[in-house]
Protein backbone atom coordinates (compact mmCIF):
# COMPACT_ATOMS: atom_id res chain seq x y z
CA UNK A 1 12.18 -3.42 -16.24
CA UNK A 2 14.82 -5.21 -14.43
CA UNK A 3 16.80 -8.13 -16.35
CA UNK A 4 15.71 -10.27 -13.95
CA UNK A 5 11.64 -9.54 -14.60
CA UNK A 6 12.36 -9.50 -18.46
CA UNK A 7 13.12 -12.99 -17.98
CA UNK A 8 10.72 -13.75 -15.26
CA UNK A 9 7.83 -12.51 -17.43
CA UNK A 10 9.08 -14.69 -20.05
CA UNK A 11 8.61 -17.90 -17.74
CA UNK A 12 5.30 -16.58 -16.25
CA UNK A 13 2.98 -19.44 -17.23
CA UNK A 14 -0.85 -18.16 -17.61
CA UNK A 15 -3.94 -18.20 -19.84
CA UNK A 16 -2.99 -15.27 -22.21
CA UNK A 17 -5.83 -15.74 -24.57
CA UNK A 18 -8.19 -13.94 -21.39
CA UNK A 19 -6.01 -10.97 -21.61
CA UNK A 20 -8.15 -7.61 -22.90
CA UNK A 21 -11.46 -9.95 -23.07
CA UNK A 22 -14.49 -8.73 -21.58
CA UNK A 23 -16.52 -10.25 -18.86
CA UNK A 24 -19.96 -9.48 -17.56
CA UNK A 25 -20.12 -9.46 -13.67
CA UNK A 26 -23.53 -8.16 -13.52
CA UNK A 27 -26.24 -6.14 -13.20
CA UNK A 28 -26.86 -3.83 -10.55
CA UNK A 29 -30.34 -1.90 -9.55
CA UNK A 30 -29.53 1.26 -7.09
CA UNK A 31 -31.84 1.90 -4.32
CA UNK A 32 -31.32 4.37 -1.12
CA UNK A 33 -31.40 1.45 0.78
CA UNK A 34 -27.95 0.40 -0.90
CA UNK A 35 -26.37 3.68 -1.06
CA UNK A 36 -27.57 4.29 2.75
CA UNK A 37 -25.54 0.91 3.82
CA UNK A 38 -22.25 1.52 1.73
CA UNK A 39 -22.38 4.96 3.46
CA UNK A 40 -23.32 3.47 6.82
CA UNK A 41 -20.55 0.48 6.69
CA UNK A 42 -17.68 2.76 5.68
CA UNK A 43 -18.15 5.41 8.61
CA UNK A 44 -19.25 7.66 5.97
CA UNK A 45 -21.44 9.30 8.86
CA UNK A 46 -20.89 12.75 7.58
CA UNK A 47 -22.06 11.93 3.99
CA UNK A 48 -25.18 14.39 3.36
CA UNK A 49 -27.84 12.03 2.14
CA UNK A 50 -27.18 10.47 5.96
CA UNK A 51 -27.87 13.25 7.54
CA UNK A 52 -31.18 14.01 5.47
CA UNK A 53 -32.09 10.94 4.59
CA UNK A 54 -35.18 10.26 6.90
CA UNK A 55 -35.84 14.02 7.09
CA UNK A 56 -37.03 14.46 3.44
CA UNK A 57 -38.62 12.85 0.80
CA UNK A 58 -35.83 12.44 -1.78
CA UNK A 59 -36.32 12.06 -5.59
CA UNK A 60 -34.16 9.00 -6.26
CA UNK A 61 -31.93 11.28 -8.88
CA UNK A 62 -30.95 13.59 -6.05
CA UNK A 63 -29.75 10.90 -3.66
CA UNK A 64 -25.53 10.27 -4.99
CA UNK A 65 -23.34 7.72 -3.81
CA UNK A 66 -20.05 8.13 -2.42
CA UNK A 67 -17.06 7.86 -4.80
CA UNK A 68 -16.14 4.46 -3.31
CA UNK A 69 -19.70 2.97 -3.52
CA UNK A 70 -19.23 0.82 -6.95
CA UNK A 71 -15.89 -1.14 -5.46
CA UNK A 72 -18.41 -2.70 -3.21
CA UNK A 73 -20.86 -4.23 -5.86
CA UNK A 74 -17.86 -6.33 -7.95
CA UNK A 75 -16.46 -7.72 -4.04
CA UNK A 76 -17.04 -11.27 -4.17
CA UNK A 77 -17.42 -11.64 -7.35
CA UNK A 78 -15.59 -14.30 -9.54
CA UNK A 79 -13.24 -13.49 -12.05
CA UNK A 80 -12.01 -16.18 -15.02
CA UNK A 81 -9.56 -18.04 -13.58
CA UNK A 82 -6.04 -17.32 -15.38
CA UNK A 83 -4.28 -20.56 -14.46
CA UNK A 84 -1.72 -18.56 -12.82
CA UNK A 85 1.57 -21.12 -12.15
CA UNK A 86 3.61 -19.19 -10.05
CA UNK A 87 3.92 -18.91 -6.73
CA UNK A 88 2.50 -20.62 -3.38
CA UNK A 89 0.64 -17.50 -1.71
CA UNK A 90 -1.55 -15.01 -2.63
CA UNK A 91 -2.55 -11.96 -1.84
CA UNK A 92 -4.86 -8.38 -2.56
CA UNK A 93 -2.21 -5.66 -3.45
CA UNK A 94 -4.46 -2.66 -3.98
CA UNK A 95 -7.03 -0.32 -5.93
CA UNK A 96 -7.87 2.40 -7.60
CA UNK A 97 -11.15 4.46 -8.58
CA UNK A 98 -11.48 6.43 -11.15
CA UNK A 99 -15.19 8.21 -10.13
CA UNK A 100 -15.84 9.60 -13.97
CA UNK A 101 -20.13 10.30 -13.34
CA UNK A 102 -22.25 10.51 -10.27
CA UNK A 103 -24.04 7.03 -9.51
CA UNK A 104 -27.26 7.77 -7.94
CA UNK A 105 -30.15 6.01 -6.88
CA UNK A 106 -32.55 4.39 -9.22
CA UNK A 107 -29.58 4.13 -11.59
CA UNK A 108 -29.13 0.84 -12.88
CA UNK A 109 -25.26 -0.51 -13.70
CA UNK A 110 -23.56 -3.07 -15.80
CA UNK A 111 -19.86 -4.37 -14.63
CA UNK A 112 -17.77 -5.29 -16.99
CA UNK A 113 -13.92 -6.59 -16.05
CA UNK A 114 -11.17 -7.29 -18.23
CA UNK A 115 -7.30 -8.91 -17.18
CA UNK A 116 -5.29 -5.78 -18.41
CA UNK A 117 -1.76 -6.93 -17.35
CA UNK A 118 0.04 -9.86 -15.95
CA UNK A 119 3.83 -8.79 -14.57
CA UNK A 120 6.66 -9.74 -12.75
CA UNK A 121 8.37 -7.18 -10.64
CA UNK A 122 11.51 -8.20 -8.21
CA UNK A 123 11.06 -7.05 -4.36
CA UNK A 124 13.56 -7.69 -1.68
CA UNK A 125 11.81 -10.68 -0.97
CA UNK A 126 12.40 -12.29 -4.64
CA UNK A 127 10.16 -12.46 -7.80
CA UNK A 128 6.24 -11.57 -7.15
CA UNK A 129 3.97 -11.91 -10.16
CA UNK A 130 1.44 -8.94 -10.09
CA UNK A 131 -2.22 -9.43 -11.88
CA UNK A 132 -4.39 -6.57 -12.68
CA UNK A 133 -8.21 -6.20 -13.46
CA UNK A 134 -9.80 -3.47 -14.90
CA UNK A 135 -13.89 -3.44 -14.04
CA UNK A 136 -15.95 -0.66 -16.48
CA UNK A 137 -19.08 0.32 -14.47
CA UNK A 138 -21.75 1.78 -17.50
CA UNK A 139 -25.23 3.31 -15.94
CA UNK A 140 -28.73 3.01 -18.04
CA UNK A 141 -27.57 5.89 -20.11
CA UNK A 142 -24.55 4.40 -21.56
CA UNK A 143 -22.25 6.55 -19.53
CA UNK A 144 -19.29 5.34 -17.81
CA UNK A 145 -19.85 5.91 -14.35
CA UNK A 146 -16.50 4.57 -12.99
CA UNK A 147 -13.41 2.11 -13.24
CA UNK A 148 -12.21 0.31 -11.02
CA UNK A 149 -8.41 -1.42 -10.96
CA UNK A 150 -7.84 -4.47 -8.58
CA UNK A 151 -3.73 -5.65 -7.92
CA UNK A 152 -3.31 -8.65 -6.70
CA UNK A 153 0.35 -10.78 -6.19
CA UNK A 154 1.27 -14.18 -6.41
CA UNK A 155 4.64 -14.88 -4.43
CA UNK A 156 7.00 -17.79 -3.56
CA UNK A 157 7.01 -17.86 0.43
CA UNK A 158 10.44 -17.68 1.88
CA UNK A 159 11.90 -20.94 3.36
CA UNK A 160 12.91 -21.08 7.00
């Protein structure tokens, strides 16, 4: 870490008693239907439970979502709001998916997200302040299913 983010992180101003905690999103029943859509939406055209999909009768176990598919249930969701003070824009910076178990239809998940880090990092344009949330999707079973981590940066617009 850079001098300048050692003392940037010192001055970040935040809730820190919400980092590592826990928070329900929700509670989500998988049907065809849903997968069907995600697949649909995303262009997905060649996914194979497209293509058979009216052509069969499917048992809902053999029907699979794409890897993507649970990054869609947790968008639009609210997260605890840190009481980030830095910065006048905002902005998504990224995710990742870590696809552990199939999800497939008639499964039924829980999302849980936690704030896992709060950072400064210095770019060419100045200080940005970079929050990450880690979202645990668990099926009926008790298996992990997936985790998901959403980036997002706080930044001090330039002045013209």
């Amino acid at each position: 870490m850079q001098q300048a983010d050692i003392e940037a992180d010192q001055n970040i101003k935040y809730d820190r008693s919400l980092l590592g905690v826990d928070y329900t999103i929700g509670s989500f029943r998988i049907t065809q239907d849903l997968i069907l859509n995600f697949v649909k939406s995303t262009g997905e055209a060649g996914h194979r439970d497209v293509k058979d999909a009216h052509q069969r009768d499917w048992e809902d176990s053999d029907f699979i979502a794409p890897p993507t598919f649970c990054s869609v249930l947790v968008s639009g969701h609210r997260r605890p709001d840190i009481k980030l003070e830095f910065g006048d824009t905002g902005f998504f910076a990224g995710q990742s998916i870590d696809c552990l178990v199939p999800v497939r239809s008639g499964d039924v998940l829980e999302a849980k997200t936690t704030l896992k880090e709060v950072y400064p990092k210095t770019g060419r344009s100045g200080v940005m302040v970079f929050v990450v949330w880690e979202t645990r999707f668990t099926n009926q079973k008790g298996e992990e299913v997936a985790l998901t981590r959403d980036s997002y940066v706080r930044r001090t617009l330039p002045v013209r």
